[in-house]
Structure formats: C-alpha cells, structure tokens
C-alpha atoms as a PDB file:
ATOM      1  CA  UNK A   1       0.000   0.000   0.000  1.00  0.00           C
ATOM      2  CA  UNK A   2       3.059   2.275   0.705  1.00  0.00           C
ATOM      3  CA  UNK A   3       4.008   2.526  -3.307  1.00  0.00           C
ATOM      4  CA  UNK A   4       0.270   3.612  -3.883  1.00  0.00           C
ATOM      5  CA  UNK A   5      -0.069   6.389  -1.903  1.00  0.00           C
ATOM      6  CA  UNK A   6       3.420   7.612  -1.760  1.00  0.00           C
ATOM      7  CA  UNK A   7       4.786   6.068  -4.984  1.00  0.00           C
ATOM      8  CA  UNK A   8       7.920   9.278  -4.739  1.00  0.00           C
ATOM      9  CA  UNK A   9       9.209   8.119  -1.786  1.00  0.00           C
ATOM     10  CA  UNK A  10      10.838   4.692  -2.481  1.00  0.00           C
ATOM     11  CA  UNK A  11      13.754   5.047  -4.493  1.00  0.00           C
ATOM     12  CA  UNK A  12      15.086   3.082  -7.874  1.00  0.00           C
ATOM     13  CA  UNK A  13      18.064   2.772  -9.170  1.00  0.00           C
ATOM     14  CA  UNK A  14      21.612   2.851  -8.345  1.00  0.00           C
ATOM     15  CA  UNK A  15      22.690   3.702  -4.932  1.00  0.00           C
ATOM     16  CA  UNK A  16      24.186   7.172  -4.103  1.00  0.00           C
ATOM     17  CA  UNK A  17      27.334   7.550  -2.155  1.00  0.00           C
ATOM     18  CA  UNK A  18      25.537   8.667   1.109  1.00  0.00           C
ATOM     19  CA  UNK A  19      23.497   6.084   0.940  1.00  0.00           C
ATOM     20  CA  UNK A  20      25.913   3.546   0.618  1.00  0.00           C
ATOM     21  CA  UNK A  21      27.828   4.725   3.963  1.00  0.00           C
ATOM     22  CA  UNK A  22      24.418   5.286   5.697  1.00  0.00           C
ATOM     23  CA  UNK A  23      23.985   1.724   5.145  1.00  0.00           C
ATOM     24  CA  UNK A  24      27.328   0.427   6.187  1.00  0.00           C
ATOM     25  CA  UNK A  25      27.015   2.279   9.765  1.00  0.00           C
ATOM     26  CA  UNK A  26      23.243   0.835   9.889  1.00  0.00           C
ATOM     27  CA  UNK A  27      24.647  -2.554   9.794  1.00  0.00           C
ATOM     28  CA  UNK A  28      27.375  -1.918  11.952  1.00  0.00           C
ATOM     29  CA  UNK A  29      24.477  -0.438  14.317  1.00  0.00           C
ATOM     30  CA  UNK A  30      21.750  -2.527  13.998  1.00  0.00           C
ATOM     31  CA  UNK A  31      23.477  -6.151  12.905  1.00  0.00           C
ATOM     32  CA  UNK A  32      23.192  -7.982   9.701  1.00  0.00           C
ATOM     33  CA  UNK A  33      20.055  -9.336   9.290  1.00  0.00           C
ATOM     34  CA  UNK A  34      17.907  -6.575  11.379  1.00  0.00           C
ATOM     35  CA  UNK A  35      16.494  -5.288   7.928  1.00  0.00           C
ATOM     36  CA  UNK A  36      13.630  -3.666   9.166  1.00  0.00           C
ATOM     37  CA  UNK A  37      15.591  -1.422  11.196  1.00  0.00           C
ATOM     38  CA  UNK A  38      18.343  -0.830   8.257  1.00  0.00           C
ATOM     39  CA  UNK A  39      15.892   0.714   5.927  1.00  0.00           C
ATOM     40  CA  UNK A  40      14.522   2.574   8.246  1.00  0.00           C
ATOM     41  CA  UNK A  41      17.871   4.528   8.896  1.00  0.00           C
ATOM     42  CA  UNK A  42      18.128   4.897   5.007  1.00  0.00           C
ATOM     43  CA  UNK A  43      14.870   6.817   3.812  1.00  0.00           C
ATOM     44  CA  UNK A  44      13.495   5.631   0.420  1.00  0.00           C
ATOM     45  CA  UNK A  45      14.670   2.216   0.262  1.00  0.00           C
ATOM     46  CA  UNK A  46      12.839  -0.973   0.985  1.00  0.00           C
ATOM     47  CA  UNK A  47      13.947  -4.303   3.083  1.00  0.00           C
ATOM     48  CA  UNK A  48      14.566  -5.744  -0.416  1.00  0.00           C
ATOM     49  CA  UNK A  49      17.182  -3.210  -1.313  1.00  0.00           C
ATOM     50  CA  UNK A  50      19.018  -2.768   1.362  1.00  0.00           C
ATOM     51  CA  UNK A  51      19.524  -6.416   1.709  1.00  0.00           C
ATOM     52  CA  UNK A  52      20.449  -7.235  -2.019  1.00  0.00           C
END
C-alpha cells in the first residue's frame, strides 16, 4: 500500500554515495540481518534493497 499512496518516496536505481555509507554504519548499528531497522535509517529504500 506504501508505493500507492506515496509512490515518490521509495527510491530506484543505483545507490548514491551517502546512501551507501548510511547503510554500512546501519549494519554496523543494527546487525546484519535486522532489515527492518536498516531501511529505516536509510529513507526511500525498501527491506529488499538494502539487503540485495
């Protein structure tokens, strides 16, 4: 239901560079495997992404 009603806010695409270190200190934070909380510290990407 989230892509329906705010289809803008998950991003596509290749990864930028700050989002590529925001996600390397989210899994240093949080632990591999705590997903949920990973894309949550890195706005606009899904579970899916961040763990691929």
């Amino acid at each position: 239901w989230r892509k329906c009603l705010h289809p803008s806010k998950e991003r596509f695409g290749r990864w930028t560079v700050e989002e590529d270190k925001r996600l390397k200190i989210a899994v240093t934070l949080f632990g591999p495997g705590a997903w949920k909380k990973i894309c949550g510290f890195i706005p606009g990407r899904t579970q899916v992404q961040c763990r691929e």
